[in-house]
C-alpha atoms as a PDB file:
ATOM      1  CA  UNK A   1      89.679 104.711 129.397  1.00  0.00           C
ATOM      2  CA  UNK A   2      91.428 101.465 131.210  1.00  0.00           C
ATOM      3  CA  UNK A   3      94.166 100.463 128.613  1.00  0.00           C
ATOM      4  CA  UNK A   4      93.950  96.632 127.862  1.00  0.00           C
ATOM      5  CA  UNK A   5      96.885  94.664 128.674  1.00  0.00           C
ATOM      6  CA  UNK A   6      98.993  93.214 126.010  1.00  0.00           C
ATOM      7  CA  UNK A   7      97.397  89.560 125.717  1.00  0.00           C
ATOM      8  CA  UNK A   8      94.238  90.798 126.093  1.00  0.00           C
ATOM      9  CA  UNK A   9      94.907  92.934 123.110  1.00  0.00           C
ATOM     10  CA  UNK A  10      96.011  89.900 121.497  1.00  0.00           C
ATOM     11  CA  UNK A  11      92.810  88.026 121.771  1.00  0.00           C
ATOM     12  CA  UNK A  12      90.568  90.992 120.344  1.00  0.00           C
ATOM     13  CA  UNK A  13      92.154  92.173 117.760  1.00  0.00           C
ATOM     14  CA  UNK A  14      91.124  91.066 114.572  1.00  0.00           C
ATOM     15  CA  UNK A  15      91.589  92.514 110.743  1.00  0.00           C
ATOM     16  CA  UNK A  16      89.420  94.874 110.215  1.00  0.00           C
ATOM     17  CA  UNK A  17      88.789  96.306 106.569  1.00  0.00           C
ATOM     18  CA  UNK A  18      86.261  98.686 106.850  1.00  0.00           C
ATOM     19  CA  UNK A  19      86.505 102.204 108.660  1.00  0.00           C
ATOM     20  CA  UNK A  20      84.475 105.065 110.213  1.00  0.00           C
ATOM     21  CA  UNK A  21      84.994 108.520 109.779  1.00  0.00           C
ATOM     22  CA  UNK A  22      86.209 109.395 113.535  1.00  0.00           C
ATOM     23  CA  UNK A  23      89.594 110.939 112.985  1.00  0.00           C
ATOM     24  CA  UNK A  24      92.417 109.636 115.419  1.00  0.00           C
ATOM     25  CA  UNK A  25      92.929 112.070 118.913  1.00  0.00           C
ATOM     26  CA  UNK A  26      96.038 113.587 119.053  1.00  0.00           C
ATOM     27  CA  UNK A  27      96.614 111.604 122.422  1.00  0.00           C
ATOM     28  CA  UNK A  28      96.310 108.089 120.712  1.00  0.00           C
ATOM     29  CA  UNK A  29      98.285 109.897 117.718  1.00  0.00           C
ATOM     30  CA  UNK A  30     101.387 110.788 120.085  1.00  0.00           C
ATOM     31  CA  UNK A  31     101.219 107.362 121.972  1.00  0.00           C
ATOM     32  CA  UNK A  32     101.853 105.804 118.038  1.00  0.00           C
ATOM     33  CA  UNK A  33     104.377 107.718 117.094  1.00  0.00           C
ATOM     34  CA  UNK A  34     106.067 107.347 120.695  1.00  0.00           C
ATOM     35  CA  UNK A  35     106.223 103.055 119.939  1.00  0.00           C
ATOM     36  CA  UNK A  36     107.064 103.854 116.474  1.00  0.00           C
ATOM     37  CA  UNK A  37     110.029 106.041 117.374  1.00  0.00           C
ATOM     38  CA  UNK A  38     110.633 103.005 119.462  1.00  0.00           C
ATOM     39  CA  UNK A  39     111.038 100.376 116.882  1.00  0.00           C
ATOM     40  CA  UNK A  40     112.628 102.246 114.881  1.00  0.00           C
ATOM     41  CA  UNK A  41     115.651 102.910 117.130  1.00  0.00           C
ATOM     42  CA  UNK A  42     115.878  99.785 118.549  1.00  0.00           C
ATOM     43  CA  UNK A  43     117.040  98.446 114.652  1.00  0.00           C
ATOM     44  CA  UNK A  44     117.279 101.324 112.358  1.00  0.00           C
ATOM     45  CA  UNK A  45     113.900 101.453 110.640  1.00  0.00           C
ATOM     46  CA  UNK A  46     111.845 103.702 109.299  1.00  0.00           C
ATOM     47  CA  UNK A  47     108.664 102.976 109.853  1.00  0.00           C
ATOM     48  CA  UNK A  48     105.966 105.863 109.262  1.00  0.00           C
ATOM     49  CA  UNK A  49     102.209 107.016 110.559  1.00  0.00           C
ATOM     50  CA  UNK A  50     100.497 108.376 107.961  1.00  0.00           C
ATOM     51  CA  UNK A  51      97.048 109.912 108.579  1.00  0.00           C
ATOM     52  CA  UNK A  52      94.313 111.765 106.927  1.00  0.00           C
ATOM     53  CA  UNK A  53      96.067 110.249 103.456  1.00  0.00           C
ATOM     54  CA  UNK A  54      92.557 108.266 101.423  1.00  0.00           C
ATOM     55  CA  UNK A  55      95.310 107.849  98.621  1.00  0.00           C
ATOM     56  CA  UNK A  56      97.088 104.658  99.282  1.00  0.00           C
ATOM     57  CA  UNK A  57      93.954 102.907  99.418  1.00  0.00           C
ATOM     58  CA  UNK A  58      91.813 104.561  96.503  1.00  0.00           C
ATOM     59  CA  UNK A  59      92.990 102.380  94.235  1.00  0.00           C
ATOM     60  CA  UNK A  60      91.247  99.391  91.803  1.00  0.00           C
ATOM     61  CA  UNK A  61      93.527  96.983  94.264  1.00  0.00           C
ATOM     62  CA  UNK A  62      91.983  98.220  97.653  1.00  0.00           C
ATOM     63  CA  UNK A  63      88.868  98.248  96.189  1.00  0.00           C
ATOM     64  CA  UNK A  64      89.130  94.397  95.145  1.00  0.00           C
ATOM     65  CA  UNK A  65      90.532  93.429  98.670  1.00  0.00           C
ATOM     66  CA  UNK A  66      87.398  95.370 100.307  1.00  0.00           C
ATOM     67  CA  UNK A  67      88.813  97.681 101.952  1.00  0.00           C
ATOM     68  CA  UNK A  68      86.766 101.193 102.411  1.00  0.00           C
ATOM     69  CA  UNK A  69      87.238 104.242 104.358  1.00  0.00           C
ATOM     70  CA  UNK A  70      90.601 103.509 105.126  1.00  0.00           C
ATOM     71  CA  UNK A  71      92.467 106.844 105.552  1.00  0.00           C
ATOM     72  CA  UNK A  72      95.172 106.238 108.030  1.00  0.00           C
ATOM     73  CA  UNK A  73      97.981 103.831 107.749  1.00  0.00           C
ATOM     74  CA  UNK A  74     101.459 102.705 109.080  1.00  0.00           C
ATOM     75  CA  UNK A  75     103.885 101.873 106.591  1.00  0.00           C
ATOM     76  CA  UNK A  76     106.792  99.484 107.260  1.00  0.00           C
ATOM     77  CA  UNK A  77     109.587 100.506 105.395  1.00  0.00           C
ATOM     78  CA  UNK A  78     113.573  99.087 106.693  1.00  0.00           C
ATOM     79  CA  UNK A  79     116.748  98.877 105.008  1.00  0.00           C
ATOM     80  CA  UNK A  80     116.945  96.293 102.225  1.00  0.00           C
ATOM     81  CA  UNK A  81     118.540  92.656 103.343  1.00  0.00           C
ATOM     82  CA  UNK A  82     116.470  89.468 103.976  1.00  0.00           C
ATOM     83  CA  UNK A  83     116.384  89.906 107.994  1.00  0.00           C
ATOM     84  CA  UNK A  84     114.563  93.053 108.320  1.00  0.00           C
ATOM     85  CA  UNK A  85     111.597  91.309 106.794  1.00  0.00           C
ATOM     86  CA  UNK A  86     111.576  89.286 109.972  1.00  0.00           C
ATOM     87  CA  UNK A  87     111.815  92.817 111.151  1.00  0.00           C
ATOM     88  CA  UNK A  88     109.245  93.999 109.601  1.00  0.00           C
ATOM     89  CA  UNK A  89     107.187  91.522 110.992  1.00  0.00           C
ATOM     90  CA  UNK A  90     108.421  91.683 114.625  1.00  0.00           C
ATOM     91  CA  UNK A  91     108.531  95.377 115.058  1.00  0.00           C
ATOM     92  CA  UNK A  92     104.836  95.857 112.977  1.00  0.00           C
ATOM     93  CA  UNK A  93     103.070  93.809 115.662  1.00  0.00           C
ATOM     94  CA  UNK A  94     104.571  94.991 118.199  1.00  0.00           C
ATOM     95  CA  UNK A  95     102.751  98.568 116.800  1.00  0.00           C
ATOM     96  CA  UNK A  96      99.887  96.884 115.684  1.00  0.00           C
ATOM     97  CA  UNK A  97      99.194  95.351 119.360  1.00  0.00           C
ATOM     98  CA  UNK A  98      99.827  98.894 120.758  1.00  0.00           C
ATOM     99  CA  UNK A  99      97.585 100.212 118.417  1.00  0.00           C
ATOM    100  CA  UNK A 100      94.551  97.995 119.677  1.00  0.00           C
ATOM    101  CA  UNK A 101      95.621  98.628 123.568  1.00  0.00           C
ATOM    102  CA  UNK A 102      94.614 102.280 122.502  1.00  0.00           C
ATOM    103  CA  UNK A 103      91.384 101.127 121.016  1.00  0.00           C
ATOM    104  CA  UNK A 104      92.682 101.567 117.334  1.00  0.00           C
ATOM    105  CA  UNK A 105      91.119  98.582 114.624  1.00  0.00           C
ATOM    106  CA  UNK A 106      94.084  97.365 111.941  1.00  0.00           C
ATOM    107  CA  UNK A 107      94.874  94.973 109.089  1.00  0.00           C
ATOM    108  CA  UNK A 108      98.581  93.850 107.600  1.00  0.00           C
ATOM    109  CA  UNK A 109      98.323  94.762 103.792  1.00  0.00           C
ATOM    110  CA  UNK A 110     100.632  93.373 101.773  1.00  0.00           C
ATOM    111  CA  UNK A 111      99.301  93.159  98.491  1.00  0.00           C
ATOM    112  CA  UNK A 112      95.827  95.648  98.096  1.00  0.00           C
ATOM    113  CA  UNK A 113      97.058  98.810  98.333  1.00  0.00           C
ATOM    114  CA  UNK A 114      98.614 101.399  96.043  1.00  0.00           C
ATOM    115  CA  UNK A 115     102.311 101.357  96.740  1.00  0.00           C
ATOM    116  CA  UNK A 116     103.110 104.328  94.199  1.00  0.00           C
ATOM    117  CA  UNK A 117     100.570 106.666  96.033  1.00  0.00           C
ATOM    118  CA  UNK A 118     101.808 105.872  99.568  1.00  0.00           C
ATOM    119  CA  UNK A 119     102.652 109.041 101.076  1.00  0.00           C
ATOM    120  CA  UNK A 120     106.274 107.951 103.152  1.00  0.00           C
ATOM    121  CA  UNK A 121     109.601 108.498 102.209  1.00  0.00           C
ATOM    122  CA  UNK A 122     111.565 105.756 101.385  1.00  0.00           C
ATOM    123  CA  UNK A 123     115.332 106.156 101.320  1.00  0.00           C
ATOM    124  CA  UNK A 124     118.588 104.599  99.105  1.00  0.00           C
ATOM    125  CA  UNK A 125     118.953 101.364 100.379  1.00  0.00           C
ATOM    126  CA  UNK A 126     115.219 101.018 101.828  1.00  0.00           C
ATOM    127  CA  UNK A 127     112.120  98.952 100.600  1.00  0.00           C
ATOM    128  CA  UNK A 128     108.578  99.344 101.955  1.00  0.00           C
ATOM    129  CA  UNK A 129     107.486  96.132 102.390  1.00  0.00           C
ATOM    130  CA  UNK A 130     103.406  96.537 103.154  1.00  0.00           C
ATOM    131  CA  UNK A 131     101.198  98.610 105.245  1.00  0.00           C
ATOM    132  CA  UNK A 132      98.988  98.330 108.433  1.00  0.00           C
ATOM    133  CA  UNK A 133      95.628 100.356 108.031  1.00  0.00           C
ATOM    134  CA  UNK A 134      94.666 102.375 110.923  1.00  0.00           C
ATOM    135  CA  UNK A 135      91.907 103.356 112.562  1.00  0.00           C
ATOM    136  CA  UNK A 136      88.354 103.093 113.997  1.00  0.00           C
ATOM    137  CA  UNK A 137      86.188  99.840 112.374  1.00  0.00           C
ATOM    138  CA  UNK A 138      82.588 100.074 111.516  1.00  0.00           C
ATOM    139  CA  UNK A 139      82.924  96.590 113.139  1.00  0.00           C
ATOM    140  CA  UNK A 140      85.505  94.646 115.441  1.00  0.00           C
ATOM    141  CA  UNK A 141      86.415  92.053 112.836  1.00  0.00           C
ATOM    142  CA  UNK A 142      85.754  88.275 113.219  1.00  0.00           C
ATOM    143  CA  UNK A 143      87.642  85.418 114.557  1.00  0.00           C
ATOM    144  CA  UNK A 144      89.438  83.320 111.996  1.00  0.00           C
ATOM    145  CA  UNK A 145      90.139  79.476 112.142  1.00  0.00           C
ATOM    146  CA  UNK A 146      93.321  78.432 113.459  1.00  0.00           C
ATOM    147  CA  UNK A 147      95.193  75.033 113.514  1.00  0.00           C
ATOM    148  CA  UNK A 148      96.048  73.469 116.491  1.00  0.00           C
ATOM    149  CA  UNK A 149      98.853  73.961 118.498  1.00  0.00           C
ATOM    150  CA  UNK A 150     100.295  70.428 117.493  1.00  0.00           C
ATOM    151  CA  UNK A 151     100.016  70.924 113.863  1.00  0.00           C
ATOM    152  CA  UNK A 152     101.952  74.558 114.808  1.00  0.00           C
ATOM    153  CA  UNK A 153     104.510  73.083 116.808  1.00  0.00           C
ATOM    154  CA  UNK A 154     107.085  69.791 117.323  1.00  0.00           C
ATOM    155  CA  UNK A 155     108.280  69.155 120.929  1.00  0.00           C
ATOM    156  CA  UNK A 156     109.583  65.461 121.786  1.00  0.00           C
ATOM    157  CA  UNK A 157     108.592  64.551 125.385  1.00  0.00           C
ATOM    158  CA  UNK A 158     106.122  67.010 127.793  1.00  0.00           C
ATOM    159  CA  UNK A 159     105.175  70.443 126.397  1.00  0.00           C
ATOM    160  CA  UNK A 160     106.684  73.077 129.226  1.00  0.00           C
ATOM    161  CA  UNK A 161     103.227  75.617 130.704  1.00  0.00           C
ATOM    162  CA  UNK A 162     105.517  78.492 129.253  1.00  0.00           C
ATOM    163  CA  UNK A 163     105.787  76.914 125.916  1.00  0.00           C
ATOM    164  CA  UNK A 164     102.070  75.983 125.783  1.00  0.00           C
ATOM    165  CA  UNK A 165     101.409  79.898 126.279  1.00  0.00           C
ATOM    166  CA  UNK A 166     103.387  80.947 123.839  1.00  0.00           C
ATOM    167  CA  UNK A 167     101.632  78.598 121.058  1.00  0.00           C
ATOM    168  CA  UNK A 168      98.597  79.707 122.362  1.00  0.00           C
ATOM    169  CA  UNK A 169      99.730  83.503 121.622  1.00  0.00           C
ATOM    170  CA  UNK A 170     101.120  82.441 118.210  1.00  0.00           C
ATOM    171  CA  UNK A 171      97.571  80.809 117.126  1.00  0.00           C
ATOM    172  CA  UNK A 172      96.315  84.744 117.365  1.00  0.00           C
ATOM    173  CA  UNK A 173      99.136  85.977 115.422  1.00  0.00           C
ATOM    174  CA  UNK A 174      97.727  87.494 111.866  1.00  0.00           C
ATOM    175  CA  UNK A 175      99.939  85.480 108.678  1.00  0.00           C
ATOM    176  CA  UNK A 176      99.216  86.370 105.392  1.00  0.00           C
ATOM    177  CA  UNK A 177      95.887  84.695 103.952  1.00  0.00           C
ATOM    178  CA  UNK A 178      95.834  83.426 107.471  1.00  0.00           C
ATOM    179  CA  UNK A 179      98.330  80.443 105.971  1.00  0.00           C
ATOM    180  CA  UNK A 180      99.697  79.971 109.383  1.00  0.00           C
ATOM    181  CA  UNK A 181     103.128  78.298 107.472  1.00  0.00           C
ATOM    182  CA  UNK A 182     105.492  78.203 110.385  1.00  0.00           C
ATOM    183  CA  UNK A 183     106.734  75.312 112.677  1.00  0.00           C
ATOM    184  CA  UNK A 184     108.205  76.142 116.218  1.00  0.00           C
ATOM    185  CA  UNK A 185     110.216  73.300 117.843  1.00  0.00           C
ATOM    186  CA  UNK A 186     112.038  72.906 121.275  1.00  0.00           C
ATOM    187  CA  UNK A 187     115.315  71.242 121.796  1.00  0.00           C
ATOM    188  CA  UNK A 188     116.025  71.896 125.537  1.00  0.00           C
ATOM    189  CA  UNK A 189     115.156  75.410 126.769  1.00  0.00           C
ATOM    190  CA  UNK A 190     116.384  76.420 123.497  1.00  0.00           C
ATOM    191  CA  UNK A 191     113.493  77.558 120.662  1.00  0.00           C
ATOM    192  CA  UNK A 192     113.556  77.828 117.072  1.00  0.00           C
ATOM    193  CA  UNK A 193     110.878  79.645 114.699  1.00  0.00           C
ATOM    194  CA  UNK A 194     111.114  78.391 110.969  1.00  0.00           C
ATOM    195  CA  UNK A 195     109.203  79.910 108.445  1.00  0.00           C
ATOM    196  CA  UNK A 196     107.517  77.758 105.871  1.00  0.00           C
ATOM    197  CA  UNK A 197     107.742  77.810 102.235  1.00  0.00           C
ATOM    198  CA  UNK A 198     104.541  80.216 101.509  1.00  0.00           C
ATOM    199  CA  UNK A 199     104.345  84.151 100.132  1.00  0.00           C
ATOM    200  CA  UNK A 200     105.504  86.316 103.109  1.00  0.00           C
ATOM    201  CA  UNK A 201     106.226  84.050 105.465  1.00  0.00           C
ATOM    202  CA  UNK A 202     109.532  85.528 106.227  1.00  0.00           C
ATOM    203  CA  UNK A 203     107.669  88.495 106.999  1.00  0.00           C
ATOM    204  CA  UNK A 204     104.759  86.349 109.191  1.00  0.00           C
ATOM    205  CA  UNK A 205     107.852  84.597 111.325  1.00  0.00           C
ATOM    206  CA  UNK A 206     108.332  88.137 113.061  1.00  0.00           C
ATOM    207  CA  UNK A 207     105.035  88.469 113.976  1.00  0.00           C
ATOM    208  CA  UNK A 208     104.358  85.005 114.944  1.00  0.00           C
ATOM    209  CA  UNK A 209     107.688  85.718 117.371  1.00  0.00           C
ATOM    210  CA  UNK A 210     106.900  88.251 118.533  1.00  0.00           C
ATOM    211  CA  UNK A 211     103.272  86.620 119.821  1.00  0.00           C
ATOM    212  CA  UNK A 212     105.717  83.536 121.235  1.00  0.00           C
ATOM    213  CA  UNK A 213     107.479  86.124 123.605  1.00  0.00           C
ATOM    214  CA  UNK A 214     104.472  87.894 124.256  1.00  0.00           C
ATOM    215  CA  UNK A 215     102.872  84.014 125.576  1.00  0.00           C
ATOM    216  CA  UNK A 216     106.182  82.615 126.921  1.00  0.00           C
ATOM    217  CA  UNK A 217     107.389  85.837 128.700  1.00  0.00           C
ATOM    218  CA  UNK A 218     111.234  86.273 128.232  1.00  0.00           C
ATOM    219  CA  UNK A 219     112.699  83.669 130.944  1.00  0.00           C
ATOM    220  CA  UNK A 220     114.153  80.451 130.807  1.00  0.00           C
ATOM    221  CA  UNK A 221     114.407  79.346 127.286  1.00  0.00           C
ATOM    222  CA  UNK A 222     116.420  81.523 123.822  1.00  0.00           C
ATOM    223  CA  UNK A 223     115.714  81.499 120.469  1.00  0.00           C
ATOM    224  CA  UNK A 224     117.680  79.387 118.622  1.00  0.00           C
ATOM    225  CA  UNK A 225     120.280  81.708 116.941  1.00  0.00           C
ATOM    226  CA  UNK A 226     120.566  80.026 113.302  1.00  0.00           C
END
């Protein structure tokens, strides 16, 4: 099977809350836990694939958020501190997009699940902040609204191609509630990602970032470093 490329990936993936029965191939299994290693590395996580584990989501709280079937999950779980929920965030979708390049459905749970029956380890000094189910949907999920670009963004003067791609890539990006409560402005080359006031939006920022970089591509313009 042609792997999709990363935007493409992007555009059709969509939260899916309902699963089959097809267990995940040890192939797609190893390619997971090869980006999660990643991540993981790159800033000290400990994120975790947990599969063939019904527990987390048999719960009166899954149930209520409609979720069914769901038997695999990743759990995000860092050190404690106020950045590594932008993290979180960043690192998660980075997963979750790899996940749907290799034909995997998902959805961010933050709130509907059974944290005390999650089967991860959490540490001294480490919080699990929510969990991405995993696996194959009984359907591909549905497009959600979005706002526009211009309600998303503020940019005095012409928007640059590179900046118009990476609003178009944060528009995909998955927020909780889909509340989409971030602003991204441009001073310069230079670009800055504020998080709204909202319930995980500290945790959102990361993803919606990480979308930006995916759009933008990495040359010719920073993130603002406050």
């Amino acid at each position: 099977m042609m792997e999709m490329d990363i935007l493409e990936a992007m555009k059709a993936r969509h939260s899916v809350r309902t699963y089959t029965d097809r267990k995940i191939e040890e192939d797609v299994e190893k390619e997971l836990i090869k980006i999660i290693e990643e991540c993981n590395n790159k800033v000290g996580m400990n994120i975790q694939l947990c599969l063939d584990e019904p527990q987390a989501f048999d719960s009166f709280m899954a149930h209520y958020g409609k979720f069914k079937n769901v038997n695999n999950y990743i759990a995000i779980v860092t050190k404690k501190g106020k950045d590594f929920e932008e993290k979180a965030g960043y690192y998660g979708e980075k997963i979750v997009l790899k996940a749907s390049q290799l034909g995997l459905n998902t959805c961010w749970v933050a709130l509907t699940f059974s944290k005390s029956k999650t089967n991860c380890k959490i540490e001294k000094g480490e919080k699990l902040h929510c969990v991405i189910a995993l696996g194959y949907g009984e359907t591909p999920g549905i497009t959600r609204k979005t706002k526009s670009i211009e309600e998303l963004c503020n940019v005095d003067g012409e928007i640059p191609d590179w900046f118009k791609r990476g609003m178009g890539a944060t528009q995909l990006a998955p927020t909780a509630t889909n509340q989409q409560k971030f602003l991204i402005t441009l001073d310069g080359n230079v670009v800055r990602a504020k998080a709204l006031r909202g319930f995980y939006t500290k945790l959102d920022i990361g993803i919606v970032k990480y979308h930006f970089e995916v759009g933008a591509g990495i040359n010719g313009w920073k993130w603002d470093k406050v």
